[in-house]
Protein backbone atom coordinates (compact mmCIF):
# COMPACT_ATOMS: atom_id res chain seq x y z
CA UNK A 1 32.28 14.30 14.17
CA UNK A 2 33.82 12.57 11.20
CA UNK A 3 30.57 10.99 9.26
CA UNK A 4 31.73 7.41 9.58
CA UNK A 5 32.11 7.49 13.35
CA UNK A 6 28.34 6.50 15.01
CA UNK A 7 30.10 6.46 18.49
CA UNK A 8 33.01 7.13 20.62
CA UNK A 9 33.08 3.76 23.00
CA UNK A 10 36.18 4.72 25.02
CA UNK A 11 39.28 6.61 25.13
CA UNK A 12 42.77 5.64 27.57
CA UNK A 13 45.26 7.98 27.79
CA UNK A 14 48.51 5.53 28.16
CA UNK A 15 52.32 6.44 28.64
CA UNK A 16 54.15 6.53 27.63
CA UNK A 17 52.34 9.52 26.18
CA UNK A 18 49.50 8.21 23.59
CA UNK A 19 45.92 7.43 23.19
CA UNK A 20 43.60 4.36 22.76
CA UNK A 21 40.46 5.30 20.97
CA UNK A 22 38.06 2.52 20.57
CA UNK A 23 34.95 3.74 17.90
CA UNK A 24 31.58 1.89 16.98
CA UNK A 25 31.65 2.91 13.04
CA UNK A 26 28.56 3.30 10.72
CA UNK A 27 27.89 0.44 8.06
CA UNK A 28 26.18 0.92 4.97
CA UNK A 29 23.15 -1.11 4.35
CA UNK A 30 21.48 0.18 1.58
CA UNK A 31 21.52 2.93 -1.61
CA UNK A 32 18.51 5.33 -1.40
CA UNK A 33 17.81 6.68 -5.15
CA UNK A 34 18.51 10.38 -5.88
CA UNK A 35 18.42 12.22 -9.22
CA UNK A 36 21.86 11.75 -10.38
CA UNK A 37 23.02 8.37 -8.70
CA UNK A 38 22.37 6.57 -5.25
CA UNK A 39 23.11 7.45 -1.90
CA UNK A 40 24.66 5.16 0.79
CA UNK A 41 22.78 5.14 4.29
CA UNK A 42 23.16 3.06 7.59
CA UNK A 43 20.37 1.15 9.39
CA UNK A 44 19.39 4.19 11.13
CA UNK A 45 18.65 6.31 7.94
CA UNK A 46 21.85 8.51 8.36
CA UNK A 47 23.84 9.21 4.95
CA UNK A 48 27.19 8.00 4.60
CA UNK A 49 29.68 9.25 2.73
CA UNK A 50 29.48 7.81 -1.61
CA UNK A 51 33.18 8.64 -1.99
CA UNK A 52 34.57 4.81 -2.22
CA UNK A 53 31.69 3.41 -3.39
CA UNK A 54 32.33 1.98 -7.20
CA UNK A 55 28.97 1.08 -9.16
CA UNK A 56 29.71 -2.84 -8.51
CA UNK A 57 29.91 -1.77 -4.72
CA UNK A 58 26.57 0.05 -4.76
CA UNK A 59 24.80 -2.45 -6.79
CA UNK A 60 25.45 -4.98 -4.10
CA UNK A 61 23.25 -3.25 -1.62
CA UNK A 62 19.25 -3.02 -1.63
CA UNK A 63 18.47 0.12 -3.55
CA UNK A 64 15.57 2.14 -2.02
CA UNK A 65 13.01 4.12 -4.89
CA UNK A 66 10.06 6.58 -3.95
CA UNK A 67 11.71 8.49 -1.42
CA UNK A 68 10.73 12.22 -2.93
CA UNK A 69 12.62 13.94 -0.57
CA UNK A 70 16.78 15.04 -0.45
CA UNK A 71 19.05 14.98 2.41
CA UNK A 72 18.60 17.71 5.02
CA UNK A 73 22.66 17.78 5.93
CA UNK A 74 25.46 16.72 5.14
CA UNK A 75 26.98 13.19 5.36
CA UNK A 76 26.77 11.89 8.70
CA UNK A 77 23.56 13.60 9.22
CA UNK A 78 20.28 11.65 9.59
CA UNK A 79 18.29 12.14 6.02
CA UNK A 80 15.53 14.36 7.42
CA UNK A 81 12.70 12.07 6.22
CA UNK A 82 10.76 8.99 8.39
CA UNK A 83 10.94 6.86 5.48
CA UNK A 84 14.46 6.72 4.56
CA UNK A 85 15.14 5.86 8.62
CA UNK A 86 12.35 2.90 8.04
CA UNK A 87 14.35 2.14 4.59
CA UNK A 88 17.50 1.59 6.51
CA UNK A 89 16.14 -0.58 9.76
CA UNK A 90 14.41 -2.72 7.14
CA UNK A 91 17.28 -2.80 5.28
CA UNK A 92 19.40 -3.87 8.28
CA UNK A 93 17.15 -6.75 9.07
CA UNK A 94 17.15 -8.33 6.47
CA UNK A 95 21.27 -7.85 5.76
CA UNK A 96 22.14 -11.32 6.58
CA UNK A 97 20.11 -12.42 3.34
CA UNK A 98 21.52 -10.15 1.24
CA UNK A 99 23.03 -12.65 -0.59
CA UNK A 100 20.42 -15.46 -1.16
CA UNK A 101 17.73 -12.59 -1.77
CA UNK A 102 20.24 -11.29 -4.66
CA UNK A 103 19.30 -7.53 -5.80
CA UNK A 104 16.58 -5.95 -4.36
CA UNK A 105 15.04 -2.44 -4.70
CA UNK A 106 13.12 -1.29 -1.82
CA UNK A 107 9.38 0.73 -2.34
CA UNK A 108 6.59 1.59 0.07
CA UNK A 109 2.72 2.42 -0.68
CA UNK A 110 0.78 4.03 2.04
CA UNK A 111 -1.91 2.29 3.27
CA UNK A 112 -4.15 3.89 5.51
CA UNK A 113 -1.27 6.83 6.81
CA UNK A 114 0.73 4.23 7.21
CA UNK A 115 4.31 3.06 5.02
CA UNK A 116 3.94 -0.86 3.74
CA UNK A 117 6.97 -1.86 2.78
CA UNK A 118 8.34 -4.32 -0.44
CA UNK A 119 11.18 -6.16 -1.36
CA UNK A 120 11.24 -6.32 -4.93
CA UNK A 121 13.54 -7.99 -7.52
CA UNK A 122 14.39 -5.67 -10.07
CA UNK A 123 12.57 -6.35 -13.55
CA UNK A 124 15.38 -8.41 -16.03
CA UNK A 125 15.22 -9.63 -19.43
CA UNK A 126 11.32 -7.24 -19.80
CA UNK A 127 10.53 -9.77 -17.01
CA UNK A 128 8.89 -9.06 -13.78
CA UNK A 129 10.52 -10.00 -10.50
CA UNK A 130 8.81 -11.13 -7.69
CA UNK A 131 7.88 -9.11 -4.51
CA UNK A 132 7.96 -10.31 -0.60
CA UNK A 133 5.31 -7.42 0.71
CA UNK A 134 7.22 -7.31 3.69
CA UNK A 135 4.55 -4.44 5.84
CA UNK A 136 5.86 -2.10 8.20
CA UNK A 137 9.05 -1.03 9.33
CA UNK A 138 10.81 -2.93 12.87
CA UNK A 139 9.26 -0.64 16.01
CA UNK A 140 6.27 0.45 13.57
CA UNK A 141 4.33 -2.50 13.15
CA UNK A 142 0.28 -2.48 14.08
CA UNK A 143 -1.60 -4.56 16.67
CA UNK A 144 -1.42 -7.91 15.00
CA UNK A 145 1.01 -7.38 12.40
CA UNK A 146 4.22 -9.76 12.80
CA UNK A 147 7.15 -8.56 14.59
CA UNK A 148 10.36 -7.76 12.95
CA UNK A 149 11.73 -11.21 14.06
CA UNK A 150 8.58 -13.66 12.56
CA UNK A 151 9.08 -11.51 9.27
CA UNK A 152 12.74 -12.48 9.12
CA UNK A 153 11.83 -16.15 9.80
CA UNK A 154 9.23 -15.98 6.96
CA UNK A 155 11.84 -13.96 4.52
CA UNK A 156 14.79 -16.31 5.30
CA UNK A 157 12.28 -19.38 4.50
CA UNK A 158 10.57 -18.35 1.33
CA UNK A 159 12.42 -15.09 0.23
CA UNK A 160 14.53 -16.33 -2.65
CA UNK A 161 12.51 -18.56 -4.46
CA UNK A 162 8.92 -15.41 -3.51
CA UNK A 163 11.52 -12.64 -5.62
CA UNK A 164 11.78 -15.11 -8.88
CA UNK A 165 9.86 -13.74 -11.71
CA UNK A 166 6.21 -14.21 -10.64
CA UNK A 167 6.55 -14.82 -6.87
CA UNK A 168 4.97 -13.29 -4.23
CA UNK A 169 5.76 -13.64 -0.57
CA UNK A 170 2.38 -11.48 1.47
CA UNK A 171 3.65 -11.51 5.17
CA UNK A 172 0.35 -11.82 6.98
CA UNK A 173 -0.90 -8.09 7.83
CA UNK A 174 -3.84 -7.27 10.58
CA UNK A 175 -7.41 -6.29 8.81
CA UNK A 176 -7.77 -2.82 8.43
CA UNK A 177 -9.37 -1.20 11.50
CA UNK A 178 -13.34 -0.35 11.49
């Protein structure tokens, strides 16, 4: 129950008398905007607990902006809302290049019912950053749209130098439907 834990793998009882609990814990991947601050979540969308979190800490993580909606519970709790649970498995992809993509906010647009995602470098200096339009979420994608894994590929290939100021990184999307 405690908001960190996301699963109990085992427990052994041993003597003489004790326990062995082995847990599977949450891990941040990203800082969902809220009036007020940010809001750490894990790759499935569920808020974590901000207590321990400095402003260096949180800056270090992709912040997601646009999501109108609050958390339904408390921390520990999934968010309530599709789109923060798309935030965080996006988010969670692409963790491995956190570091070579540098900061990143996180924004959809809906296109046709449908959340298209983008990685963009904040704006520095009163100049732009670049965008990688990175399309739907992993498990959401439409008939011809990359999967999760060719996106990766293209975002570990081009993603740096596509979020400089003026660069653009369009993962190939499937035409609109009739």
């Amino acid at each position: 129950m405690h908001p960190w834990v996301k699963q109990v793998v085992g427990v052994e009882l041993l003597h003489p008398p004790g326990a062995r609990v082995e847990i599977l814990c949450r891990q941040p991947v990203a800082m969902v905007k809220v009036e007020g601050g940010v809001l750490p979540i894990d790759g499935e969308g569920v808020v974590l607990p901000s207590d321990g979190f400095t402003a260096e800490d949180a800056a270090g993580y992709p912040k997601v902006v646009g999501i109108g909606s609050s958390p339904q519970g408390p921390a520990g709790s999934p968010w309530g809302d599709e789109a923060v649970g798309e935030a965080g498995a996006i988010a969670m992809l692409v963790q491995p290049e956190r570091e070579s993509l540098g900061p990143v906010q996180m924004r959809f647009d809906a296109v046709e019912g449908q959340r298209r995602w983008m990685l963009l470098r904040p704006e520095a200096d009163g100049k732009e950053g670049g965008r990688i339009r990175f399309g739907a979420a992993p498990g959401k994608e439409r008939p011809g749209e990359p999967s999760a894994a060719a996106k990766l590929a293209r975002v570990r290939q081009f993603g740096a130098s596509a979020l400089e100021p003026g660069g653009s990184l369009d993962l190939p999307l499937p035409a609109p439907a009739p």
